[in-house]
C-alpha atoms as a PDB file:
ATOM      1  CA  UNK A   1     281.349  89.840  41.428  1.00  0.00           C
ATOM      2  CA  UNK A   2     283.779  90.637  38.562  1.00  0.00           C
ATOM      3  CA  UNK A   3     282.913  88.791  35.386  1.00  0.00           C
ATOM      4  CA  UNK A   4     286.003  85.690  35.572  1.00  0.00           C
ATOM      5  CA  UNK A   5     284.610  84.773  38.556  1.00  0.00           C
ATOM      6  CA  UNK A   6     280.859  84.742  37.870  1.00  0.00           C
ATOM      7  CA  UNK A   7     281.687  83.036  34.352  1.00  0.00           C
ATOM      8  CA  UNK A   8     283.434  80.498  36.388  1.00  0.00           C
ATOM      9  CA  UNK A   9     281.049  80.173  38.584  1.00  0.00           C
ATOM     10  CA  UNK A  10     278.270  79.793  36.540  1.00  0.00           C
ATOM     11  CA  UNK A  11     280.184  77.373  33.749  1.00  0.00           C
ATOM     12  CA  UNK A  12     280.699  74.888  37.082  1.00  0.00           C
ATOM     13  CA  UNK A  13     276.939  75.228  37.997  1.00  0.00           C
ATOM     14  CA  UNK A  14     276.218  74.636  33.895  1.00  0.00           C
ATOM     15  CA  UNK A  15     278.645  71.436  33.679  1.00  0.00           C
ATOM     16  CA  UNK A  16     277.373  69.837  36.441  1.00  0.00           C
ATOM     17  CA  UNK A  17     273.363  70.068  34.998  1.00  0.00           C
ATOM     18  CA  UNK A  18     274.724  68.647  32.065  1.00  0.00           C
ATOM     19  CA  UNK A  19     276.544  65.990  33.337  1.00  0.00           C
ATOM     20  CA  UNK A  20     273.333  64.875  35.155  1.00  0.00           C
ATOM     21  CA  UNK A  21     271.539  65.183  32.063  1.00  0.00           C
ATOM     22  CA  UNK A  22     274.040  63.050  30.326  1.00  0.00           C
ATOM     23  CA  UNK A  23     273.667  60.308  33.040  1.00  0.00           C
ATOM     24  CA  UNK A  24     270.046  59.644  32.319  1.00  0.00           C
ATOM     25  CA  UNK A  25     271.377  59.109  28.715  1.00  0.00           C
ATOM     26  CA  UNK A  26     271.181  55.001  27.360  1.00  0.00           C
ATOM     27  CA  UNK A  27     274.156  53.069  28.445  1.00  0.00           C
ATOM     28  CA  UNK A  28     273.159  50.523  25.345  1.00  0.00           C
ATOM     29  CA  UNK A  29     274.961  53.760  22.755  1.00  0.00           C
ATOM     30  CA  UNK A  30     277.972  54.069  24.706  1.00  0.00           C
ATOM     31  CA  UNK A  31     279.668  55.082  21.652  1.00  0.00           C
ATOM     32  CA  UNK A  32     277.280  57.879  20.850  1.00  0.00           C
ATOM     33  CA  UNK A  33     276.675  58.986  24.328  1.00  0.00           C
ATOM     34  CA  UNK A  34     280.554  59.444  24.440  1.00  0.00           C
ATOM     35  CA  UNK A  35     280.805  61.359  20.781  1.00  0.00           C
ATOM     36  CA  UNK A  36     278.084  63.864  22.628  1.00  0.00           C
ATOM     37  CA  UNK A  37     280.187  64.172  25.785  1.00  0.00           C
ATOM     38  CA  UNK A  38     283.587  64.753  24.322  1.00  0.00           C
ATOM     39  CA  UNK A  39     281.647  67.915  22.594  1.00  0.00           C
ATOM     40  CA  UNK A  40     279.797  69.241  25.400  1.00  0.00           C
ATOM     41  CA  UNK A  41     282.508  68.827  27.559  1.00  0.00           C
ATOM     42  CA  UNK A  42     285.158  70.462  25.421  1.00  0.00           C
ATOM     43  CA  UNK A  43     286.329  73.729  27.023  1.00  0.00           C
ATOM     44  CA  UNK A  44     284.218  75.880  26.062  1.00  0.00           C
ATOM     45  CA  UNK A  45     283.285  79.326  27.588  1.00  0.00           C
ATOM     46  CA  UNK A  46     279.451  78.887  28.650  1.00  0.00           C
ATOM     47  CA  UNK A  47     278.676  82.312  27.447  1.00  0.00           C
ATOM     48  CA  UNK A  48     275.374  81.221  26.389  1.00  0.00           C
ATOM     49  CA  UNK A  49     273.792  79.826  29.140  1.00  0.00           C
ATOM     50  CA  UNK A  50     275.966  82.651  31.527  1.00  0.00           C
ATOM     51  CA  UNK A  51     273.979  85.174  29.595  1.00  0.00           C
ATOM     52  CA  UNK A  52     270.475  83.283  30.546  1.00  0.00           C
ATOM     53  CA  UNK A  53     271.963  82.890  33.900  1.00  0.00           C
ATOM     54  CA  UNK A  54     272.844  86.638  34.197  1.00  0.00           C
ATOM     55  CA  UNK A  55     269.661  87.902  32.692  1.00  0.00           C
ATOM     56  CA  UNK A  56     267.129  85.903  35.393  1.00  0.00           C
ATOM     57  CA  UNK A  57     269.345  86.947  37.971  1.00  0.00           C
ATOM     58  CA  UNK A  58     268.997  90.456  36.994  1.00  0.00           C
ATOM     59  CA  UNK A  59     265.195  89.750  37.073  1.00  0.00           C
ATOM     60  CA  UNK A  60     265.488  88.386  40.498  1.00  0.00           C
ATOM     61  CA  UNK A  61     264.414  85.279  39.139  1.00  0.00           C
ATOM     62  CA  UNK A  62     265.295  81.770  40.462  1.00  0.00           C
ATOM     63  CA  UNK A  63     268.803  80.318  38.966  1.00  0.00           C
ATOM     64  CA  UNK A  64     267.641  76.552  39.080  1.00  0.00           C
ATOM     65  CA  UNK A  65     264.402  77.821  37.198  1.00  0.00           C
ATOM     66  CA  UNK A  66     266.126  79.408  34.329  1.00  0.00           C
ATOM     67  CA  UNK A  67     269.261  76.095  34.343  1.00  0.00           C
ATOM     68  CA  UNK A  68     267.426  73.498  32.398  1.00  0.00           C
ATOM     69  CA  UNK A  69     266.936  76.381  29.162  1.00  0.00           C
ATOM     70  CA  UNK A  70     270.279  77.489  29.649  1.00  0.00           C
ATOM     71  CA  UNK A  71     271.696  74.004  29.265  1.00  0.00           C
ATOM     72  CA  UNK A  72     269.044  73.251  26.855  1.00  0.00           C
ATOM     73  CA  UNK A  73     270.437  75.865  24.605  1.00  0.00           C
ATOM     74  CA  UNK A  74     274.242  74.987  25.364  1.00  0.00           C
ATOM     75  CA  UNK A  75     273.316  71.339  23.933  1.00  0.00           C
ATOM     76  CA  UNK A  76     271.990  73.229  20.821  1.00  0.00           C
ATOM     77  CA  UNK A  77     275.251  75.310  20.392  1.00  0.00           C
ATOM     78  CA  UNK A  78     277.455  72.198  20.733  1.00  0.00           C
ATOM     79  CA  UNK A  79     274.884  70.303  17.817  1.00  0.00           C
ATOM     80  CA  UNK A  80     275.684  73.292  15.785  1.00  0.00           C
ATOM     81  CA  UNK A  81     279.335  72.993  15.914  1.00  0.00           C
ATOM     82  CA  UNK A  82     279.794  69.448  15.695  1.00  0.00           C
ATOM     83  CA  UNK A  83     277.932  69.662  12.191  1.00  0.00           C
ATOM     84  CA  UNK A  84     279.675  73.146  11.213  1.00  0.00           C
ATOM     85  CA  UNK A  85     283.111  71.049  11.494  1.00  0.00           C
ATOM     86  CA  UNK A  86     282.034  68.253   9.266  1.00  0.00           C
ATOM     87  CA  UNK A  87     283.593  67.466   5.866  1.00  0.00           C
ATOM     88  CA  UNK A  88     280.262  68.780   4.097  1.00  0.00           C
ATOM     89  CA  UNK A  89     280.281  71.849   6.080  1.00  0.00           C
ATOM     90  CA  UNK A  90     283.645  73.609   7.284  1.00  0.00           C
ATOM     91  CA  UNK A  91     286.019  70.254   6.998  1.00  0.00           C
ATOM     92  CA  UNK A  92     287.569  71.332  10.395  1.00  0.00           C
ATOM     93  CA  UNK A  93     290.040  68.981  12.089  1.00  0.00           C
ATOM     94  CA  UNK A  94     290.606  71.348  15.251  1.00  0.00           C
ATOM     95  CA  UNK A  95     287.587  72.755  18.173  1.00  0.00           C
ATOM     96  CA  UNK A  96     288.926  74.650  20.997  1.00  0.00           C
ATOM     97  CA  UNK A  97     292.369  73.189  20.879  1.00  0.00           C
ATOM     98  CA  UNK A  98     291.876  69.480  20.027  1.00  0.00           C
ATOM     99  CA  UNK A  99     290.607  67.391  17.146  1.00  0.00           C
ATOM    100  CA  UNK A 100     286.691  67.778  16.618  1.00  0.00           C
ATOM    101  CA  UNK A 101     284.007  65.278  17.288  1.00  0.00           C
ATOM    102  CA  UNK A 102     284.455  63.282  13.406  1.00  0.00           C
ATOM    103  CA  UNK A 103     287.873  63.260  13.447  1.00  0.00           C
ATOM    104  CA  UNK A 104     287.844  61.118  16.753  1.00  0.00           C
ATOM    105  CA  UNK A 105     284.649  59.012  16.431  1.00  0.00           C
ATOM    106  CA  UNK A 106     284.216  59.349  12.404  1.00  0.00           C
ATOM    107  CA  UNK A 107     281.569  61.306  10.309  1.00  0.00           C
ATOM    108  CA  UNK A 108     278.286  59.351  10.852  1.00  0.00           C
ATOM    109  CA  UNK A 109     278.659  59.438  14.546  1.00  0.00           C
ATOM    110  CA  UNK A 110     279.384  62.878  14.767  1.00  0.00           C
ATOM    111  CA  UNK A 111     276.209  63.965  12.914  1.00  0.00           C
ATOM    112  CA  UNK A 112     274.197  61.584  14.858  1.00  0.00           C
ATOM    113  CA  UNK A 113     275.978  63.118  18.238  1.00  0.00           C
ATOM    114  CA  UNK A 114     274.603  66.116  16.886  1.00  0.00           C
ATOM    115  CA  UNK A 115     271.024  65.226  16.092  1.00  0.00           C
ATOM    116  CA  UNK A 116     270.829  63.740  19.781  1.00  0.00           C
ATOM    117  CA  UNK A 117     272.006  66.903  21.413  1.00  0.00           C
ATOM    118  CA  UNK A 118     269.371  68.899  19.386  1.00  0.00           C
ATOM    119  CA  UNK A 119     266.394  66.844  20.339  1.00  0.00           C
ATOM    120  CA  UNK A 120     267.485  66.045  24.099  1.00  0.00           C
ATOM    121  CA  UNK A 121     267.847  69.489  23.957  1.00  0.00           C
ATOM    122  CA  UNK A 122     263.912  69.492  23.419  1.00  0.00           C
ATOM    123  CA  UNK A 123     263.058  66.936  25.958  1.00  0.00           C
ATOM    124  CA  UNK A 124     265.072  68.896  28.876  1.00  0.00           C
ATOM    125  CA  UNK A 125     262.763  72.038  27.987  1.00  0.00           C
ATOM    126  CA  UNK A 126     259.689  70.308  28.235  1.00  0.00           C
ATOM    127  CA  UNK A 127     260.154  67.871  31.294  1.00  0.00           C
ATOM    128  CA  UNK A 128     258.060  68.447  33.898  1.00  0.00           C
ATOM    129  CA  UNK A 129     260.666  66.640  36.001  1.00  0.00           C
ATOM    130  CA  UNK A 130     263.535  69.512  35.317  1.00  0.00           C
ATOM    131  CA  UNK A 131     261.916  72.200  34.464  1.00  0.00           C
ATOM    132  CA  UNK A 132     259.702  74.108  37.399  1.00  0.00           C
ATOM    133  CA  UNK A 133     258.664  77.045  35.274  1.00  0.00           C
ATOM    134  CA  UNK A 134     254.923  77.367  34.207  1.00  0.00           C
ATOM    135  CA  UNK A 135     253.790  75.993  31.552  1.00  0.00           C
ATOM    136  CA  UNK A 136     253.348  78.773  29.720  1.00  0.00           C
ATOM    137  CA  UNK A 137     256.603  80.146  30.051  1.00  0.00           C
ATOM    138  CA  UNK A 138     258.002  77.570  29.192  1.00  0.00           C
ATOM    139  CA  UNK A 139     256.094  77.046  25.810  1.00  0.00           C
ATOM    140  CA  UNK A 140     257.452  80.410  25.317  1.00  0.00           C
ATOM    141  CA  UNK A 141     260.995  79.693  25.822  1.00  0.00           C
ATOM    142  CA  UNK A 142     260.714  76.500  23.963  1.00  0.00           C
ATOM    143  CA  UNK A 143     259.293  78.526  20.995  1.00  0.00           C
ATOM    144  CA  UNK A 144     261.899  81.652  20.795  1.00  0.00           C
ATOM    145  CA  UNK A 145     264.697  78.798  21.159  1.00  0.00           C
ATOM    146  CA  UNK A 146     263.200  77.265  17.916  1.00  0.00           C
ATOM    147  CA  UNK A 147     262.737  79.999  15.800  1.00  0.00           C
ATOM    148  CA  UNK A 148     266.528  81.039  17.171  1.00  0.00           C
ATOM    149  CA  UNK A 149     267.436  77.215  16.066  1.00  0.00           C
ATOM    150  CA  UNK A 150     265.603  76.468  12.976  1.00  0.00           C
ATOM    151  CA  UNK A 151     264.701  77.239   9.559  1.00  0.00           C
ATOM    152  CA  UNK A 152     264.074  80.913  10.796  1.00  0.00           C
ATOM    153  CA  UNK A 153     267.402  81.123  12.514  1.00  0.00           C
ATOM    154  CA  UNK A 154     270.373  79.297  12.854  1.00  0.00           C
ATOM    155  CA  UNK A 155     269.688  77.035  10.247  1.00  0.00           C
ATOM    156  CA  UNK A 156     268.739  79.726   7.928  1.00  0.00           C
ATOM    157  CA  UNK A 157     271.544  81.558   8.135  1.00  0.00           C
ATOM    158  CA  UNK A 158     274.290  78.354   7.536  1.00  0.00           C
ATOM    159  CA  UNK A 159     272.553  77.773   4.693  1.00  0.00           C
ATOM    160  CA  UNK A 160     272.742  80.950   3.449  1.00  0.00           C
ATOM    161  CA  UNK A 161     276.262  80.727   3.926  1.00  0.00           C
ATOM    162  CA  UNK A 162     276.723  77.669   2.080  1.00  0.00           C
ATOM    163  CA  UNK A 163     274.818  79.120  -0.968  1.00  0.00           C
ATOM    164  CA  UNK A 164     276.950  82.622  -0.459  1.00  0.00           C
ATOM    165  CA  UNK A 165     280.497  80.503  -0.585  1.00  0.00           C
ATOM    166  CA  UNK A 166     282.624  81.782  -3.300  1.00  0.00           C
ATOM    167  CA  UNK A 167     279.910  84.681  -4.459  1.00  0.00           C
ATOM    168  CA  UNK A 168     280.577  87.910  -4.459  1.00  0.00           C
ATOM    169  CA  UNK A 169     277.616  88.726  -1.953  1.00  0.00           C
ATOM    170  CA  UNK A 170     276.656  91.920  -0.495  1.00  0.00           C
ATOM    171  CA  UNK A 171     276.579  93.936   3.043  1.00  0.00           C
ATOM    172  CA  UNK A 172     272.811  92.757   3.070  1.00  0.00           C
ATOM    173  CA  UNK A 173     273.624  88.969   2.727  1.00  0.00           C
ATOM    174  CA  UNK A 174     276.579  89.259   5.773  1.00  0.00           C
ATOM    175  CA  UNK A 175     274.115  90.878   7.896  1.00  0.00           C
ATOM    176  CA  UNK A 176     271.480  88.365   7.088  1.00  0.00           C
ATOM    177  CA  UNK A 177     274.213  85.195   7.799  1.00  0.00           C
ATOM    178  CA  UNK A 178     275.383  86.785  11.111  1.00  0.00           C
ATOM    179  CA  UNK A 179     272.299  88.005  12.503  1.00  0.00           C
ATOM    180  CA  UNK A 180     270.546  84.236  11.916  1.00  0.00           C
ATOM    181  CA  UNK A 181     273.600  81.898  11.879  1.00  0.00           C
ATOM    182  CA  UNK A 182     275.100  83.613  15.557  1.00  0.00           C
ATOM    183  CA  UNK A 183     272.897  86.428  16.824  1.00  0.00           C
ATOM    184  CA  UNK A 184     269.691  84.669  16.587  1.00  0.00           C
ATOM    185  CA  UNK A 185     270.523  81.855  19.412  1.00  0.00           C
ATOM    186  CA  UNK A 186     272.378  84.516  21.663  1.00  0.00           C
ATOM    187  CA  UNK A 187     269.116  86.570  21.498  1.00  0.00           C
ATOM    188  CA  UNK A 188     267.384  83.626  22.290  1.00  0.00           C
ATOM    189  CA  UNK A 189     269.649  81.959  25.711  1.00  0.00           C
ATOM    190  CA  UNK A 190     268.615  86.086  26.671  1.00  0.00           C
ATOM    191  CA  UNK A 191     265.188  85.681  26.289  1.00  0.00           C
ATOM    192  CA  UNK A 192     265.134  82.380  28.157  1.00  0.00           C
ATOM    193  CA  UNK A 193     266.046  84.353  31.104  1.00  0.00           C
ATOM    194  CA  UNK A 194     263.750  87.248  30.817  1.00  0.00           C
ATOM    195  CA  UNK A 195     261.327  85.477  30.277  1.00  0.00           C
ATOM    196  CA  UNK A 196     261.777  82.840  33.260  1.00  0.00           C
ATOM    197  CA  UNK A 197     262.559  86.111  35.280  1.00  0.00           C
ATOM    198  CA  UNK A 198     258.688  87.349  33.930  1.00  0.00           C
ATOM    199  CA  UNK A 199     260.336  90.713  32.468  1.00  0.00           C
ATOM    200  CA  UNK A 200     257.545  93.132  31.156  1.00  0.00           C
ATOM    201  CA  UNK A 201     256.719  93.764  28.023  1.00  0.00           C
ATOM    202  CA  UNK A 202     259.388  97.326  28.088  1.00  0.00           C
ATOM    203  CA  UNK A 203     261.931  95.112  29.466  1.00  0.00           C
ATOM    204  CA  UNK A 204     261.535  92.195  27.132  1.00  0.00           C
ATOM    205  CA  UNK A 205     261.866  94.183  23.841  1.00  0.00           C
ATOM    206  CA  UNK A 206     265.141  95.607  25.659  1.00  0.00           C
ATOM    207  CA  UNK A 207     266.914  92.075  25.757  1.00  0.00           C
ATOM    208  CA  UNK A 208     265.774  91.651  22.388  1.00  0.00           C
ATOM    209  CA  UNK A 209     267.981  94.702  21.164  1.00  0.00           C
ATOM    210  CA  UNK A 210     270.684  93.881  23.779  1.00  0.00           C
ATOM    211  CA  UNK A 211     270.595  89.770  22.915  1.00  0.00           C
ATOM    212  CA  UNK A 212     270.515  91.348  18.845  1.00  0.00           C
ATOM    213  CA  UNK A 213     273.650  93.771  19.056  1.00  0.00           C
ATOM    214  CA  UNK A 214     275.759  91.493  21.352  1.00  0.00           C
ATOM    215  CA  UNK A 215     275.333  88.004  19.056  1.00  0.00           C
ATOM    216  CA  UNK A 216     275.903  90.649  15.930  1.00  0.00           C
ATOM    217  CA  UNK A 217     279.444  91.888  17.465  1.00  0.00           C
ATOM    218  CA  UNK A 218     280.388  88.130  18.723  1.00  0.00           C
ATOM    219  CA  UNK A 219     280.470  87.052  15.107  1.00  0.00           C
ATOM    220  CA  UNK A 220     281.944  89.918  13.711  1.00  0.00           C
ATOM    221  CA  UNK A 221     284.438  89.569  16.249  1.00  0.00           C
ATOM    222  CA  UNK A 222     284.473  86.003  14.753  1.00  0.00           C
ATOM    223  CA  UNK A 223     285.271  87.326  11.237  1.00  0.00           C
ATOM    224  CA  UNK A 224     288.253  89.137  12.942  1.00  0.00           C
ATOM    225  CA  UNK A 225     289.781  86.025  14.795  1.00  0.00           C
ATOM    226  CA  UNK A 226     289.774  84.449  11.682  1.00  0.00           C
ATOM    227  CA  UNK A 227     291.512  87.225   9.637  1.00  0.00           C
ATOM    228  CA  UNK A 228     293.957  88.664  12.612  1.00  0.00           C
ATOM    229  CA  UNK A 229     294.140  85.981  15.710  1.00  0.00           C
ATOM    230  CA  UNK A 230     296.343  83.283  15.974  1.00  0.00           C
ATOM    231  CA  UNK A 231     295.502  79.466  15.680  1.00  0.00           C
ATOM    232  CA  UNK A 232     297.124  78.848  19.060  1.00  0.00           C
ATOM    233  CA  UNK A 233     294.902  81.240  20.790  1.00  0.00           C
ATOM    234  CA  UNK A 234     291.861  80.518  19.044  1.00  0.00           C
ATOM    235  CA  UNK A 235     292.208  76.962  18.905  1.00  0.00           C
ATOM    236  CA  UNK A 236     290.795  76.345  15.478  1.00  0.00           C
ATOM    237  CA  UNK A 237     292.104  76.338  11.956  1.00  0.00           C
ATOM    238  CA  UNK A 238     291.908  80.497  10.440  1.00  0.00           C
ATOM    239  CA  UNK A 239     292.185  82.091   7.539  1.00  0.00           C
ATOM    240  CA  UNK A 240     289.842  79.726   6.124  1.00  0.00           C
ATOM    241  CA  UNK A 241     286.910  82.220   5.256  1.00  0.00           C
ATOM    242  CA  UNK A 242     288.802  83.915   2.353  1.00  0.00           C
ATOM    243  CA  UNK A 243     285.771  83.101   0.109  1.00  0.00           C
ATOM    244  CA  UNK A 244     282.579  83.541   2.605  1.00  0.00           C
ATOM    245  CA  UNK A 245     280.740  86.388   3.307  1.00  0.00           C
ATOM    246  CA  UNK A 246     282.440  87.753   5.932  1.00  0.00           C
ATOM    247  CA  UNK A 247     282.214  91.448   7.660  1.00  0.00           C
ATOM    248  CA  UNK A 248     286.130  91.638   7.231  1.00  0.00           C
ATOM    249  CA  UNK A 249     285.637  90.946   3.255  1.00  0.00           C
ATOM    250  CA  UNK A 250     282.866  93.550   2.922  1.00  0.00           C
ATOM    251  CA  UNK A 251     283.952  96.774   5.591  1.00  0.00           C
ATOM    252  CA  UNK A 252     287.238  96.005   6.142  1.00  0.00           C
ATOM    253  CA  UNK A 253     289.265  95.328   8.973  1.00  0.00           C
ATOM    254  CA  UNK A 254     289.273  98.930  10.758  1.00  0.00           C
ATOM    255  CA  UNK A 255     285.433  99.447  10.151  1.00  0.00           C
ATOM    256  CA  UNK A 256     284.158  96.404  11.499  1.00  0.00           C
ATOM    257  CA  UNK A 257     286.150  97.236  14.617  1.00  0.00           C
ATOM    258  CA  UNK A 258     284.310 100.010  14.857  1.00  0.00           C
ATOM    259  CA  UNK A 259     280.955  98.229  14.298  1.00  0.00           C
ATOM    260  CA  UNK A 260     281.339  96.078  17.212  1.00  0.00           C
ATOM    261  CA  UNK A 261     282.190  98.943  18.972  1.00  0.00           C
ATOM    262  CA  UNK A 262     278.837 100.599  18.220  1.00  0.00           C
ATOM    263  CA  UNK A 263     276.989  97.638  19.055  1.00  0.00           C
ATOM    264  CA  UNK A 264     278.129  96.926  22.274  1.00  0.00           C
ATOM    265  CA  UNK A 265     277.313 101.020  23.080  1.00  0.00           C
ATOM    266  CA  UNK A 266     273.846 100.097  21.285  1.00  0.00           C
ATOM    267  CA  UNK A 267     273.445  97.059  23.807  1.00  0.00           C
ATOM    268  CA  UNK A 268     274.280  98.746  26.723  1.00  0.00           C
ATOM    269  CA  UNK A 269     272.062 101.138  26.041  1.00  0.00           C
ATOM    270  CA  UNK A 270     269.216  98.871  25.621  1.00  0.00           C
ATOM    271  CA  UNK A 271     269.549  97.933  29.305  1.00  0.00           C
ATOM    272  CA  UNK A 272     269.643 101.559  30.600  1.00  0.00           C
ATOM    273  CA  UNK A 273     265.724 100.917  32.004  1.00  0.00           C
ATOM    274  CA  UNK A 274     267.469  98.466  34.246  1.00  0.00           C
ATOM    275  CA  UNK A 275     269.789 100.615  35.866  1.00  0.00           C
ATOM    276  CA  UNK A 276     272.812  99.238  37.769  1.00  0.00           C
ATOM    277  CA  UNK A 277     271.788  96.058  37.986  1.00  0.00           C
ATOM    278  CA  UNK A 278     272.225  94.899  34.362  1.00  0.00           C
ATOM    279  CA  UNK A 279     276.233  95.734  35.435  1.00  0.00           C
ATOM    280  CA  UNK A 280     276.822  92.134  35.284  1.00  0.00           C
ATOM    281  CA  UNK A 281     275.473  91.989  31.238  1.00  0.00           C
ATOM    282  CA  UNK A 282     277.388  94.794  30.145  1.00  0.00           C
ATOM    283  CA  UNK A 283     280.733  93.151  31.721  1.00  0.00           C
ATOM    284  CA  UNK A 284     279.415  89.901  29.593  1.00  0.00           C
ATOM    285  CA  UNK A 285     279.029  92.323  26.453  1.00  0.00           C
ATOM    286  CA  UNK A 286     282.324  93.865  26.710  1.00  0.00           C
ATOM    287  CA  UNK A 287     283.838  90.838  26.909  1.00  0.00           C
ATOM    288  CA  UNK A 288     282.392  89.835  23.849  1.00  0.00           C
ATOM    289  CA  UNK A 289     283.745  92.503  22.100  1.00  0.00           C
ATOM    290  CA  UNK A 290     286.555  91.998  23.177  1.00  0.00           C
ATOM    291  CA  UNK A 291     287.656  88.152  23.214  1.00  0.00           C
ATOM    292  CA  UNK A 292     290.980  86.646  21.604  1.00  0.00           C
ATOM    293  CA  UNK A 293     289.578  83.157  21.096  1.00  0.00           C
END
């Protein structure tokens, strides 16, 4: 299968988990249930969960095993951006092409839209209902996904590029924002599948380098958007990270080209003990090296 058509394939299985998981939602906060919908249901590419997806299959592990983690994670992604966009954060007015979650349902519901798809994000992992993985897998999962998430990861790294905003910073600092902020949760939606495919202990510390490199080169490819794309194509505001600590404001345009070149070899190297089978993760790689929005 070429990688449009399993992308496509595996977005449709992804969107229609998540729509059952936002039916069992309260009808009595329509208006919140609706803020969390128009965000999870905004276009996006479902690379996350596709990698999760891609990495049990390579595993030979079950797809409807590995679903409720990769949707899981999905609901943490959208969280993320919903509160990247707000005034306090990154003040955007435009996600994937149309206006973002405050600037159609107002501030306070947007962060609260958020904070819901965080912690429902939580009870999908653990229910015994939807999830059919052992328990102690998925204890696991549940804790790489935090660390990926929280004050170790994700969280970490926004608010290191809060404090970084308008400083001078360092090569150190970038590395630190990207690898926490973006690479951190990629790493993780890998992991979910390794781990739900029982990969050994070899294989395991090989998705960690390959989940590392490839969520390194997607922001840096970020960085680039935002410096060289246009708004039409990226469907967000650019030229907006003038004063963060951006690859493109500490190498330079030409070498972090090359740096996401080098990571993507470094990834696909990782999965080298898998042979042809990992095919399908080094078309996802590529592509993320690659992408114009």
């Amino acid at each position: 299968m070429d990688l449009n058509s399993f992308l496509a394939e595996k977005r449709l299985l992804v969107e229609e988990s998540l729509r059952t998981i936002c039916s069992a939602l309260p009808a009595s906060s329509r208006t919140l249930k609706e803020a969390m919908e128009y965000s999870l249901f905004s276009n996006g590419k479902r690379i996350r969960p596709g990698l999760a997806i891609a990495t049990c299959e390579v595993l030979s592990g079950r797809v409807e095993d590995v679903l409720p983690f990769a949707c899981a994670i999905e609901m943490i992604h959208t969280y993320s951006l919903i509160h990247d966009d707000l005034p306090c954060m990154d003040n955007d007015d435009l996600r994937r092409g149309r206006p973002t979650c405050h600037k159609v349902f107002g501030e306070a519901i947007a962060l609260l839209a958020g904070d819901a798809l965080l912690t429902e994000a939580f009870r999908v992992m653990t229910d015994r209902r939807v999830s059919k993985v052992s328990a102690a897998t998925g204890r696991k999962i549940v804790q790489e996904v935090a660390l990926a998430a929280g004050a170790s990861g994700m969280v970490a790294g926004q608010a290191t590029d809060i404090a970084y905003e308008g400083k001078k910073g360092s090569r150190r600092i970038v590395n630190y924002i990207h690898l926490n902020k973006t690479s951190a949760l990629i790493r993780a939606s890998i992991l979910a599948g390794a781990f739900v495919g029982r990969a050994n202990s070899m294989q395991v510390k090989a998705f960690r380098r390959f989940g590392e490199s490839i969520g390194l080169a997607f922001q840096i490819r970020d960085d680039l958007l935002d410096a060289e794309g246009t708004e039409a194509e990226v469907g967000k505001r650019l030229r907006k990270d003038a004063d963060k600590q951006t690859y493109v404001k500490h190498y330079g345009i030409a070498a972090s080209k090359v740096r996401i070149d080098e990571l993507i070899d470094r990834a696909e190297k990782a999965l080298g003990c898998l042979g042809p089978k990992s095919d399908m993760l080094v078309q996802i790689a590529r592509f993320v090296g690659q992408r114009s929005s």
